[in-house]
N, C-alpha and C. Protein backbone atom coordinates (compact mmCIF):
# COMPACT_ATOMS: atom_id res chain seq x y z
N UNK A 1 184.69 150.80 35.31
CA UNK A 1 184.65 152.18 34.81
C UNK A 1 185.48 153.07 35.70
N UNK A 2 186.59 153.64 35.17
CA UNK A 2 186.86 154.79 35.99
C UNK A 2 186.07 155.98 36.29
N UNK A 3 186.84 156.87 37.62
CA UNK A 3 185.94 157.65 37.69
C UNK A 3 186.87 158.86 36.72
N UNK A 4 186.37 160.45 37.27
CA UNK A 4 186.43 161.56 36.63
C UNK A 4 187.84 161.61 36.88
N UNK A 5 188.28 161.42 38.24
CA UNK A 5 189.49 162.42 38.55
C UNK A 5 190.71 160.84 37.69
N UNK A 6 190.51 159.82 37.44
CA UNK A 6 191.50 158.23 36.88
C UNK A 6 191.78 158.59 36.05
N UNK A 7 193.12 158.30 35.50
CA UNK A 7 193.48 158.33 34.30
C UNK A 7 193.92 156.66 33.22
N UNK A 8 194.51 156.83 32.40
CA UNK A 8 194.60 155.89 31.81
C UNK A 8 195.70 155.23 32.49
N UNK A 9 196.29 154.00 32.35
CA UNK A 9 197.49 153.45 32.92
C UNK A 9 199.23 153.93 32.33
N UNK A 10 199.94 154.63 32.10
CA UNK A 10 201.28 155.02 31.48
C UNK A 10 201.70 154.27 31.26
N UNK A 11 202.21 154.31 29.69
CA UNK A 11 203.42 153.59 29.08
C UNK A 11 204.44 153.78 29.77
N UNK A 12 205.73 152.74 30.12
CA UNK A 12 207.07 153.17 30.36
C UNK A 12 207.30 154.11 29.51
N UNK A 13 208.49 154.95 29.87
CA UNK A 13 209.15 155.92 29.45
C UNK A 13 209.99 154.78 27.65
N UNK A 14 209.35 156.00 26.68
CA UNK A 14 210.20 155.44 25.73
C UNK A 14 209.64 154.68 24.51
N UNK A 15 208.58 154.18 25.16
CA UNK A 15 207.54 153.38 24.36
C UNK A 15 206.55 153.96 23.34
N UNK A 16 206.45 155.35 23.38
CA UNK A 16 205.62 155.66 22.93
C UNK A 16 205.46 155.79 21.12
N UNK A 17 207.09 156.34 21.00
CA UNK A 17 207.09 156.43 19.51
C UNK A 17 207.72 155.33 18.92
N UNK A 18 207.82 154.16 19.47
CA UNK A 18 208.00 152.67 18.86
C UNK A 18 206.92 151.88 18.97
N UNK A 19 205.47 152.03 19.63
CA UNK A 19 204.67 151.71 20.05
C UNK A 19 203.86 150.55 18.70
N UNK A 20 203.60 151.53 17.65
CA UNK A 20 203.33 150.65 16.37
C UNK A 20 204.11 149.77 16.13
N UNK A 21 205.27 149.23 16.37
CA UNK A 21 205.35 148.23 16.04
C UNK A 21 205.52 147.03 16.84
N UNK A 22 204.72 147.30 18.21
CA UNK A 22 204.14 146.02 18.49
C UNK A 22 202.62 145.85 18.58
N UNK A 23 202.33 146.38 17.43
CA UNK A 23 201.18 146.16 17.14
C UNK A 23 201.29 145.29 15.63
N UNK A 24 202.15 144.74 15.63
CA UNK A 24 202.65 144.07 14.33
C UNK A 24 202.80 142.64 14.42
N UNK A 25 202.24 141.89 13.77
CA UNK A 25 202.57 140.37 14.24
C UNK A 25 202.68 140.11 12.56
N UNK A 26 204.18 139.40 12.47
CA UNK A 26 204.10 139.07 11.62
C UNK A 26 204.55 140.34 9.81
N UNK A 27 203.16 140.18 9.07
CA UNK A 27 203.13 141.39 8.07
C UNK A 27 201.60 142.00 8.19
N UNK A 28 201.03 141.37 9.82
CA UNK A 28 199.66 142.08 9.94
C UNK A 28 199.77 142.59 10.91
N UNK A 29 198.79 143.90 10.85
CA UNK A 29 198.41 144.43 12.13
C UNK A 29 197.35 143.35 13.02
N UNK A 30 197.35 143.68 14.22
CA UNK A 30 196.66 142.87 15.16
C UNK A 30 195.78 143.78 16.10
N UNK A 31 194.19 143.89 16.18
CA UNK A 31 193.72 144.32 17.02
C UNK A 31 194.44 144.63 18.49
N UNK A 32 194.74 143.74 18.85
CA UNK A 32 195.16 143.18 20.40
C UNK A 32 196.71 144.09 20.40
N UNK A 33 197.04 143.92 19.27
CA UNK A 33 198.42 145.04 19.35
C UNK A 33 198.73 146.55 18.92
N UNK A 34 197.57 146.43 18.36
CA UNK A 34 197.61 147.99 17.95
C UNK A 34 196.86 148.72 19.89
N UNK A 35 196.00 148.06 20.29
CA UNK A 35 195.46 148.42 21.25
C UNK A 35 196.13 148.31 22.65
N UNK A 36 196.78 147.82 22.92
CA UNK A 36 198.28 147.93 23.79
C UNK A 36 199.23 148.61 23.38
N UNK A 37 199.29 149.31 22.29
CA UNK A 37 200.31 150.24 21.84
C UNK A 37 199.59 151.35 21.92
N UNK A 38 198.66 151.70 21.63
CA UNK A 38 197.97 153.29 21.07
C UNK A 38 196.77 153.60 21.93
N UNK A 39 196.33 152.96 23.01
CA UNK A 39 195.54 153.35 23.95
C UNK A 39 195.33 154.08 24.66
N UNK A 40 196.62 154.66 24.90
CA UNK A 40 196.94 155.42 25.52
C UNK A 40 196.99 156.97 25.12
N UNK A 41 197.47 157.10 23.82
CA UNK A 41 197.39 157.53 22.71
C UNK A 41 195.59 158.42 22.61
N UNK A 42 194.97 157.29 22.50
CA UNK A 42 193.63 157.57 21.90
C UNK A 42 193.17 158.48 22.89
N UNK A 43 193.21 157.88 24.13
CA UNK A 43 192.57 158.36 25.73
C UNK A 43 192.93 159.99 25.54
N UNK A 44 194.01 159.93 25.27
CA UNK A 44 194.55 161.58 25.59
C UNK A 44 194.05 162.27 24.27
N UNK A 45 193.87 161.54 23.12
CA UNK A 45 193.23 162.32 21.68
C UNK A 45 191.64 162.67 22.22
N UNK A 46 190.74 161.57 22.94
CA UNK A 46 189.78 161.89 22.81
C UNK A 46 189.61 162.97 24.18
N UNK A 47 190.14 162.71 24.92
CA UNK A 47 190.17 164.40 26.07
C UNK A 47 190.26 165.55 25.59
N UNK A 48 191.31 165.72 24.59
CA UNK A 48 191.53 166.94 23.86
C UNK A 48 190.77 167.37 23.17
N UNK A 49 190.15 166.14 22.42
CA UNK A 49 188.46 166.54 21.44
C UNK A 49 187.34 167.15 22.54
N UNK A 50 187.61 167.25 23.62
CA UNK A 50 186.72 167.85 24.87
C UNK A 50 185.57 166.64 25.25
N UNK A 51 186.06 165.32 25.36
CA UNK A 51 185.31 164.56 25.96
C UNK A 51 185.90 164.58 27.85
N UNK A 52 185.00 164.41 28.28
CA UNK A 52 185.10 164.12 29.44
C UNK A 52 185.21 163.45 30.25
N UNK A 53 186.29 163.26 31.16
CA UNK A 53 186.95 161.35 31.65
C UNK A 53 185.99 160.92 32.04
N UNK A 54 184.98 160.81 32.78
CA UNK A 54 184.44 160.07 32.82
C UNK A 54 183.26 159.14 31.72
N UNK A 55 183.08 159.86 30.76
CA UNK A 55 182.63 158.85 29.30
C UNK A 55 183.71 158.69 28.18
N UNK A 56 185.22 158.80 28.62
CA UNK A 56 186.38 158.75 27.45
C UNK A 56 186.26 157.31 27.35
N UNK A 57 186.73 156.26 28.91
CA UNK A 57 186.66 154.80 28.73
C UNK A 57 185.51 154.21 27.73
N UNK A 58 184.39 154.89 27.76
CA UNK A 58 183.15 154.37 27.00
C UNK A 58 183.70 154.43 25.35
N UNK A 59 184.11 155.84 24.66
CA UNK A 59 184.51 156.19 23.96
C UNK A 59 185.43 155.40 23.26
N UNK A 60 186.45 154.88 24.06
CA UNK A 60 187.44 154.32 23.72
C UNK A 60 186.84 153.42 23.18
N UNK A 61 186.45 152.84 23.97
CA UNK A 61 186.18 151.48 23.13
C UNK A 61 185.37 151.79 21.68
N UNK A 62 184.49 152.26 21.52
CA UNK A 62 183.79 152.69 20.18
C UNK A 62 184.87 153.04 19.39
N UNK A 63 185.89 153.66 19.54
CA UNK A 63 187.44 153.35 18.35
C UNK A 63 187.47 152.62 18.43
N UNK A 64 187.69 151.74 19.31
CA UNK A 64 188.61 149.80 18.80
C UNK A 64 187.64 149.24 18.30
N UNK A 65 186.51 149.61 18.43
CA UNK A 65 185.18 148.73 17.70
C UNK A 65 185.81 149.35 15.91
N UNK A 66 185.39 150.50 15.97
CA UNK A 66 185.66 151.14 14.31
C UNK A 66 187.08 150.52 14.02
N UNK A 67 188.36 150.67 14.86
CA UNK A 67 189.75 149.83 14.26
C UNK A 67 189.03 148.19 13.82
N UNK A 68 188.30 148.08 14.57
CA UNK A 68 188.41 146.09 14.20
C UNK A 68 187.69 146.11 12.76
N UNK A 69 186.76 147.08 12.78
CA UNK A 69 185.49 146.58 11.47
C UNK A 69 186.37 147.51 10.27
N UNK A 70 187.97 148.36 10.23
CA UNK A 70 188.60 148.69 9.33
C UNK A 70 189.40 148.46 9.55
N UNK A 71 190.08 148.02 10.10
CA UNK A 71 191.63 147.14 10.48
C UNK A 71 192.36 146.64 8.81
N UNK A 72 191.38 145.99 8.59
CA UNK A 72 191.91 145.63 7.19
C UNK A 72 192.25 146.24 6.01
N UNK A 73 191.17 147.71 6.12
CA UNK A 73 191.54 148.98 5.43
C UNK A 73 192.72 149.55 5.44
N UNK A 74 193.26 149.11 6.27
CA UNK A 74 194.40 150.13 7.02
C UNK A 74 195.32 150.30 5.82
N UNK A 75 196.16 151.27 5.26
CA UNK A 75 196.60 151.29 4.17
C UNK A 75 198.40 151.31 5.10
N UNK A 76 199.44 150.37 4.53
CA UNK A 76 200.66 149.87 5.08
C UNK A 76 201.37 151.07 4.57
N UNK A 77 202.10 151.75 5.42
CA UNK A 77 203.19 152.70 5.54
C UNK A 77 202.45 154.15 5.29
N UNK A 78 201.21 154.25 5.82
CA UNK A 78 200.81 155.40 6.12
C UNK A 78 201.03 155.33 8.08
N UNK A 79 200.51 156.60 8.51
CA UNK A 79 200.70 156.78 9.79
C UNK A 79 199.88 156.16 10.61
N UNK A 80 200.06 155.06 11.40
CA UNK A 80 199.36 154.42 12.46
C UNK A 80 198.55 155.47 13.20
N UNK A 81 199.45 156.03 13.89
CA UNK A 81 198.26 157.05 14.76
C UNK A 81 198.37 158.81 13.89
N UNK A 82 198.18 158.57 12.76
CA UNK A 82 197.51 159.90 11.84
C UNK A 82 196.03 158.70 12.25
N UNK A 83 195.85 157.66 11.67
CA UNK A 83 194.32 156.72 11.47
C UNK A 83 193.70 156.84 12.37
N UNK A 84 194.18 156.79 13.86
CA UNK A 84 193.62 156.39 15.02
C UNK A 84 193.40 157.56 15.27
N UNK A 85 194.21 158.53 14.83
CA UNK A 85 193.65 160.50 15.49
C UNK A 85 192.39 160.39 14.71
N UNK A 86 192.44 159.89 13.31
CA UNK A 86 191.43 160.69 12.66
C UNK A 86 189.76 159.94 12.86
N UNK A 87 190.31 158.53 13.39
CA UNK A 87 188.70 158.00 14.46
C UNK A 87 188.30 158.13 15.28
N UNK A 88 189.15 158.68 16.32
CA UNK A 88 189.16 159.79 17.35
C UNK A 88 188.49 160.40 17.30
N UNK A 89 188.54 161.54 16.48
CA UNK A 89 187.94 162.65 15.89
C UNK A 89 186.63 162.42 15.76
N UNK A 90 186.50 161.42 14.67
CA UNK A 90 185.06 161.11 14.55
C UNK A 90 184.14 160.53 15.56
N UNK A 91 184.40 159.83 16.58
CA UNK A 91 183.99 159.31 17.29
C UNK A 91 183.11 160.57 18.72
N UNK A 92 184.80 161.43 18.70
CA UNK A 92 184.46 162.53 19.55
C UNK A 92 183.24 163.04 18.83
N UNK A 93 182.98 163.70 17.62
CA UNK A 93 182.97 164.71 16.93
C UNK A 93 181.14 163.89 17.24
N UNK A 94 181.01 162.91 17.21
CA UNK A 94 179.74 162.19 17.25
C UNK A 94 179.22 162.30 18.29
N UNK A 95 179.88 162.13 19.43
CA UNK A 95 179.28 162.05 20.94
C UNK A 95 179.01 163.32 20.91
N UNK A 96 179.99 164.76 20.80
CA UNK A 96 179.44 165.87 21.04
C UNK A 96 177.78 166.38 20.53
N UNK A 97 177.63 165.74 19.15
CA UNK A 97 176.11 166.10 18.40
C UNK A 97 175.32 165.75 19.35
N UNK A 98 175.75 164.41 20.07
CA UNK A 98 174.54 163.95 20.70
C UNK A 98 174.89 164.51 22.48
N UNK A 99 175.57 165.35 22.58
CA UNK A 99 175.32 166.10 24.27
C UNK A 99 175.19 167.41 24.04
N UNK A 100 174.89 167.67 25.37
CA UNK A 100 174.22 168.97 25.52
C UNK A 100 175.58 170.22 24.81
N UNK A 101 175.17 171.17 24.38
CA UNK A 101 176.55 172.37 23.83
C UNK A 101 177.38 173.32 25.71
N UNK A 102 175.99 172.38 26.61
CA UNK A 102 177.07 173.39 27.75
C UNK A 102 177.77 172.48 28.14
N UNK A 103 178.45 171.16 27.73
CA UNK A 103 179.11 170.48 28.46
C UNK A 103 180.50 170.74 27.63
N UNK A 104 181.28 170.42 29.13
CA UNK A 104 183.03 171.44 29.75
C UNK A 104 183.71 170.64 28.85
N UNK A 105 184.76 171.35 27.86
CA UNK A 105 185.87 170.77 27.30
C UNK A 105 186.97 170.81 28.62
N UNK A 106 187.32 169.79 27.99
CA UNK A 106 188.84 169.56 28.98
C UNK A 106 189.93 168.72 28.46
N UNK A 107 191.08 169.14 28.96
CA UNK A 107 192.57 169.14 28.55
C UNK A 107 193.15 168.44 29.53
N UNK A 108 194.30 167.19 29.36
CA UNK A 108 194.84 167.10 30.21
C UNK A 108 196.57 167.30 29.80
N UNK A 109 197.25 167.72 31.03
CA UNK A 109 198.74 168.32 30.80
C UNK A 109 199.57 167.21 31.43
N UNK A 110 199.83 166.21 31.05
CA UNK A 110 200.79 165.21 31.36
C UNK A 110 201.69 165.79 32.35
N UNK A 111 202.13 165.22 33.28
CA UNK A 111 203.23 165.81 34.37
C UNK A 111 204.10 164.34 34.74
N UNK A 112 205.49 164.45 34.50
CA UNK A 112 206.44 163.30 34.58
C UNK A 112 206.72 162.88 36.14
N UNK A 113 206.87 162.02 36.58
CA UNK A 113 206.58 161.90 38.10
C UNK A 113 207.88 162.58 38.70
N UNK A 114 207.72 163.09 40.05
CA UNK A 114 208.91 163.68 40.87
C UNK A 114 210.18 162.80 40.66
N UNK A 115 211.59 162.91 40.94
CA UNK A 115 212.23 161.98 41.36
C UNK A 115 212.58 161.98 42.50
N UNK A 116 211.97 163.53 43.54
CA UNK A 116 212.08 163.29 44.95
C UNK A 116 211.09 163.91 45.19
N UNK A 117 210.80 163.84 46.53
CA UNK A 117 209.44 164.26 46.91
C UNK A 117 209.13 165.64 46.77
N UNK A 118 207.82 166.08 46.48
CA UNK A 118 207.71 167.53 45.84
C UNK A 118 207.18 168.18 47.78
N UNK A 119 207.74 169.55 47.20
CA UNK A 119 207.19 170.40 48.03
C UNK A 119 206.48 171.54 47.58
N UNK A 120 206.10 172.08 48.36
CA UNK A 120 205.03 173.44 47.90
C UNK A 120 205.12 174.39 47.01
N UNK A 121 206.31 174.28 47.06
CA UNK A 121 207.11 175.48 45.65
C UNK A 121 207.37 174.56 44.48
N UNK A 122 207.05 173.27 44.41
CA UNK A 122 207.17 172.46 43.50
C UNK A 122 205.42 172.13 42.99
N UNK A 123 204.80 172.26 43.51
CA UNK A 123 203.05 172.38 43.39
C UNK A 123 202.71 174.08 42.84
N UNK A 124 203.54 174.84 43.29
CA UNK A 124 202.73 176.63 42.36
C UNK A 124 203.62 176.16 41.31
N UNK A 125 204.54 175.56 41.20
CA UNK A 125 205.51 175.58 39.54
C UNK A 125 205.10 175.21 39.00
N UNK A 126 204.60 173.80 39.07
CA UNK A 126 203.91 173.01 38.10
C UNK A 126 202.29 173.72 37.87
N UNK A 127 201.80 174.24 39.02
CA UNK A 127 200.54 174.47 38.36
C UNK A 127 200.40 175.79 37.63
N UNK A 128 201.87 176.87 38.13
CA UNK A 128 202.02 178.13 37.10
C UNK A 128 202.19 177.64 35.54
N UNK A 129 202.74 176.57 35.19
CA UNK A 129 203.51 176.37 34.04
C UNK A 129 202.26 175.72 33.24
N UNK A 130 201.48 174.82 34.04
CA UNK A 130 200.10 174.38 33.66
C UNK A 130 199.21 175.31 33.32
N UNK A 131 199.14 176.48 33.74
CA UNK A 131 198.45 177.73 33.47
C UNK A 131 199.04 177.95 32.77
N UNK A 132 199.96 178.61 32.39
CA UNK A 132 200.24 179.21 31.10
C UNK A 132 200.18 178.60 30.20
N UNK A 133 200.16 177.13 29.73
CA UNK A 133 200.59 176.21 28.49
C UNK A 133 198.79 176.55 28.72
N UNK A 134 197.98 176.47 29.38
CA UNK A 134 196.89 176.66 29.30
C UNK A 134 195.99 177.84 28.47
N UNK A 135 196.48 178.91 29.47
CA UNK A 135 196.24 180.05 28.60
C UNK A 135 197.08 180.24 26.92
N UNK A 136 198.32 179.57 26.95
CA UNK A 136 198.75 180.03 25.57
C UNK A 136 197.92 179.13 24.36
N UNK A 137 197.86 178.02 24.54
CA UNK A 137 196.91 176.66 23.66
C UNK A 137 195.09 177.85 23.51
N UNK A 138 194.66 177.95 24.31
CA UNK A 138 193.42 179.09 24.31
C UNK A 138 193.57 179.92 23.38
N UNK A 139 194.36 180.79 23.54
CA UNK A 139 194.73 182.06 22.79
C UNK A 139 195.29 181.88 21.29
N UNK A 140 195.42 180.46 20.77
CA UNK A 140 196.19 180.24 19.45
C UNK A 140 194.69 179.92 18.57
N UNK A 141 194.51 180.30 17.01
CA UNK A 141 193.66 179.73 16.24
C UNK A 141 193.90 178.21 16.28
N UNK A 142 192.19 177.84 16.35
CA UNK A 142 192.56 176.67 15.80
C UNK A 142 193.68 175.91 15.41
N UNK A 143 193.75 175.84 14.08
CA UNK A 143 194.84 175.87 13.51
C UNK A 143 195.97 175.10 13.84
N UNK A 144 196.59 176.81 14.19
CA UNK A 144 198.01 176.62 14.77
C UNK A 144 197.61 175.40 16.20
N UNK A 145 197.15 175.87 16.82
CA UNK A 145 196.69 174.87 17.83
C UNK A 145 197.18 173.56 18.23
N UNK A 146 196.11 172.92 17.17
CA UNK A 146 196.34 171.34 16.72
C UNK A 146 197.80 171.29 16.04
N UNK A 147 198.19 172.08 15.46
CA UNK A 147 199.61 171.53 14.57
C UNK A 147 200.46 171.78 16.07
N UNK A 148 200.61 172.59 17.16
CA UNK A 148 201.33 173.14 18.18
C UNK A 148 201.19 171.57 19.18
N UNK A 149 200.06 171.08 19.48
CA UNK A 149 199.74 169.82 20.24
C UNK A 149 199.69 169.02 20.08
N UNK A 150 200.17 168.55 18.97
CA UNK A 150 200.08 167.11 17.94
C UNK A 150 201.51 166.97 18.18
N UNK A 151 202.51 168.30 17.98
CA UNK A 151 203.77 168.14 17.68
C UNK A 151 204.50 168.38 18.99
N UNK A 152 204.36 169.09 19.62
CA UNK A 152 205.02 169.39 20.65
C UNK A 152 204.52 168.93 22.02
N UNK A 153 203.51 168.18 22.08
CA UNK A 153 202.62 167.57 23.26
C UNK A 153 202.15 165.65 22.90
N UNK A 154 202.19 165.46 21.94
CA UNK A 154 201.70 164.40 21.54
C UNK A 154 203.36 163.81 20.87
N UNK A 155 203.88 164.44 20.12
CA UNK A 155 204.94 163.73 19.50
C UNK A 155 204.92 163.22 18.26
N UNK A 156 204.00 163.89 17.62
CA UNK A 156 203.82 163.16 15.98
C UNK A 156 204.63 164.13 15.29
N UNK A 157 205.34 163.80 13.94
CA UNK A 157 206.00 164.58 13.37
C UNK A 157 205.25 164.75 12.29
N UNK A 158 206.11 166.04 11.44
CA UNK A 158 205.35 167.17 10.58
C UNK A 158 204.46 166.12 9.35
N UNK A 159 205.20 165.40 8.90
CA UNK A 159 204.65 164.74 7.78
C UNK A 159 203.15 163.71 8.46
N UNK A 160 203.10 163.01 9.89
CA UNK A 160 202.06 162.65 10.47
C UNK A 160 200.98 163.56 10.78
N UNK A 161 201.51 164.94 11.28
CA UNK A 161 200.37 166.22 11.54
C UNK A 161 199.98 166.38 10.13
N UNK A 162 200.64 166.25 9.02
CA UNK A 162 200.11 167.12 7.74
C UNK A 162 199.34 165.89 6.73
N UNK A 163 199.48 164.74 7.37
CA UNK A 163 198.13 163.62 6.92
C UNK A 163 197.08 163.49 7.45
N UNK A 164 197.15 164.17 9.09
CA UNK A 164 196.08 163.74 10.23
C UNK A 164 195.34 165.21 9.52
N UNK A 165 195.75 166.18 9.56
CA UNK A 165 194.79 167.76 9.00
C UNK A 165 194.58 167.79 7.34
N UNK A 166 195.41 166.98 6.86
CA UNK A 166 195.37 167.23 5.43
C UNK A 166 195.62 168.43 4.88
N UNK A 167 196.78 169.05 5.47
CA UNK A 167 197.29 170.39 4.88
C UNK A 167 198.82 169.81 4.21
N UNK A 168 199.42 170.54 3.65
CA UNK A 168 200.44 170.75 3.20
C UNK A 168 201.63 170.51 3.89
N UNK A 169 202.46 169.90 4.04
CA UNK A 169 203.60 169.67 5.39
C UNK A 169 204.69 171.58 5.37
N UNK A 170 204.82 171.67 4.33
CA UNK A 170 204.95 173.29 4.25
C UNK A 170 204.44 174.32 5.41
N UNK A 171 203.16 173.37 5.35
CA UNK A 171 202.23 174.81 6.04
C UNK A 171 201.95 174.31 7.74
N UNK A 172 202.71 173.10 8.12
CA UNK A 172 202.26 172.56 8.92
C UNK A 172 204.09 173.30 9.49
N UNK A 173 204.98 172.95 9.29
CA UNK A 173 206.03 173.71 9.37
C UNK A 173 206.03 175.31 9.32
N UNK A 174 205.34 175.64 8.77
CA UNK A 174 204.89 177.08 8.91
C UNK A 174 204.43 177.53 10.49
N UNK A 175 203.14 176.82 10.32
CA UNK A 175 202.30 176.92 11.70
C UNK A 175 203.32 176.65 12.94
N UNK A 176 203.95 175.55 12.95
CA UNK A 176 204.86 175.06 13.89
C UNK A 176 205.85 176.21 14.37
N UNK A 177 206.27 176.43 13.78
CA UNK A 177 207.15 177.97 13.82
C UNK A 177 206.92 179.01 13.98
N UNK A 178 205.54 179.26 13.85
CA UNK A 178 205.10 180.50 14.41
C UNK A 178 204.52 180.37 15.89
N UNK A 179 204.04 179.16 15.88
CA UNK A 179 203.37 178.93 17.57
C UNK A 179 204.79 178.54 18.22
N UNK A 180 205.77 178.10 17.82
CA UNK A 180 206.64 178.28 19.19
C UNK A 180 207.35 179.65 19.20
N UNK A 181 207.63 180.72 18.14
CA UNK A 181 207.67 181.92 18.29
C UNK A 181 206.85 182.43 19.08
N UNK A 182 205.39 182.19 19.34
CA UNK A 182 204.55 182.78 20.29
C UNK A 182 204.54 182.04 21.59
N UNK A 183 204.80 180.88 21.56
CA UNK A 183 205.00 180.20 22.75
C UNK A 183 205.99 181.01 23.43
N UNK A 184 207.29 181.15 23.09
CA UNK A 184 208.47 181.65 23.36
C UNK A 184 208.04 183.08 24.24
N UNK A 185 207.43 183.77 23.05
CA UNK A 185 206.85 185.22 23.74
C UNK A 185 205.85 184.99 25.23
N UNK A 186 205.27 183.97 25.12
CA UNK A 186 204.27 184.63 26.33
C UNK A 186 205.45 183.49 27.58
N UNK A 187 206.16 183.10 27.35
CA UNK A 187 207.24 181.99 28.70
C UNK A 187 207.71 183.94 29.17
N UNK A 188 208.59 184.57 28.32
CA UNK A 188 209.02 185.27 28.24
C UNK A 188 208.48 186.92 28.83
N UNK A 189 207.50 186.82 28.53
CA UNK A 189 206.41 187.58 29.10
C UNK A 189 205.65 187.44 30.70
N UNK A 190 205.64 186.21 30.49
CA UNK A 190 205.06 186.00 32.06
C UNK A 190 206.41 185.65 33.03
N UNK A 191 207.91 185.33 32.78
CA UNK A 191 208.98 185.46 33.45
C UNK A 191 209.57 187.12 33.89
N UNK A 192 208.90 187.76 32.78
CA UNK A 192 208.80 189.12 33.04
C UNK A 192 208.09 189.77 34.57
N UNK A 193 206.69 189.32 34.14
CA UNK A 193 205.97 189.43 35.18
C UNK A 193 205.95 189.16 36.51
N UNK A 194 206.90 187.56 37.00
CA UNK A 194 207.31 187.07 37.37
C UNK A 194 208.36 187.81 38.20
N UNK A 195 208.99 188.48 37.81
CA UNK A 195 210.30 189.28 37.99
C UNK A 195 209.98 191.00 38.43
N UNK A 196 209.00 191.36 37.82
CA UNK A 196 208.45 192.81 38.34
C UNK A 196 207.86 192.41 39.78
N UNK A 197 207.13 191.39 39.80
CA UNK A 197 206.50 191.29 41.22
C UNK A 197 207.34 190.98 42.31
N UNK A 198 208.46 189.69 42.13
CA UNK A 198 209.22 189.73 43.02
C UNK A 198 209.88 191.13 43.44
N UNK A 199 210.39 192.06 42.46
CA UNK A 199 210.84 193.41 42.46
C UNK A 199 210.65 194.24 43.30
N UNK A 200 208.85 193.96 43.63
CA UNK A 200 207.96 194.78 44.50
C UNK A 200 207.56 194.99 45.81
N UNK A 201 208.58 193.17 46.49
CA UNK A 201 208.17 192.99 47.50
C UNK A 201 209.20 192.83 48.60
């Protein structure tokens, strides 16, 4: 079992949106390959549902249990991980009924490793920029939200976000466009801020 502060193990760079298809043997999907491809995947779906690392590993597995006993359901040339978001979901959506309502949602913000060693002004950057993607994801409806972090944090495209929510791909393109219009505004806003203070000193 990991603990709180562990994360899952990283895909190489690259793997991620070819990932389904080595989960392919053959003209079947394969437990064993869908789960070396999308594990990684899931870990970070079910954090975002506000589970908490230290019962996500538990979690996880209760998806690959639900993939094995519908594996066969799986309907061919729909979205691999639209399916796996949407057991995710349920899985999260289950554990929460059964814990307490004061327990902490939490987010995690992927960070790509240095390619030279970081220094101190490389630790307030990353954790300013972590704050703000923080505060701006907070401040968005619902909604827009999930269509903003599916697409621009996760990597699924419009027609995968608009099977995983079951909206309209129209409206999922809609949403998309307005949250990076607002994204845009608050980078823009707090570089502002950014810039008055240096100003001051």
């Amino acid at each position: 079992m990991r603990g709180a502060g562990e994360t899952m193990p990283l895909r190489s760079a690259g793997e991620g949106r070819s990932g389904a298809a080595c989960a392919v043997v053959g003209e079947e999907l394969t437990l064993e390959g869908v789960y070396a491809a999308e594990a990684e995947f899931v870990w970070r779906a079910l954090l975002r549902f506000g589970v908490a690392p230290d019962v996500a590993e538990d979690l996880l597995h209760e998806v690959f249990l639900v993939v094995r006993r519908r594996l066969g359901d799986f309907e061919r040339g729909r979205s691999l991980r639209g399916w796996l978001y949407g057991i995710a979901r349920g899985v999260a959506a289950n554990h929460r009924r059964g814990q307490s309502r004061a327990a902490r949602r939490e987010e995690r913000v992927g960070e790509m490793a240095p390619e030279r060693p970081p220094t101190p002004e490389d630790g307030v950057a990353r954790s300013e920029a972590a704050a703000l993607v923080m505060r701006f994801l907070v401040g968005l409806d619902p909604e827009r939200r999930q269509v903003f972090e599916l697409i621009e944090i996760e990597g699924l495209s419009g027609p995968e976000v608009a099977e995983v929510m079951q909206i309209p791909l129209m409206k999922v393109h809609t949403l998309l466009r307005s949250g990076r219009g607002l994204f845009r505004a608050a980078v823009a806003e707090h570089e502002a801020g950014r810039a008055r203070k240096e100003s001051t000193r």
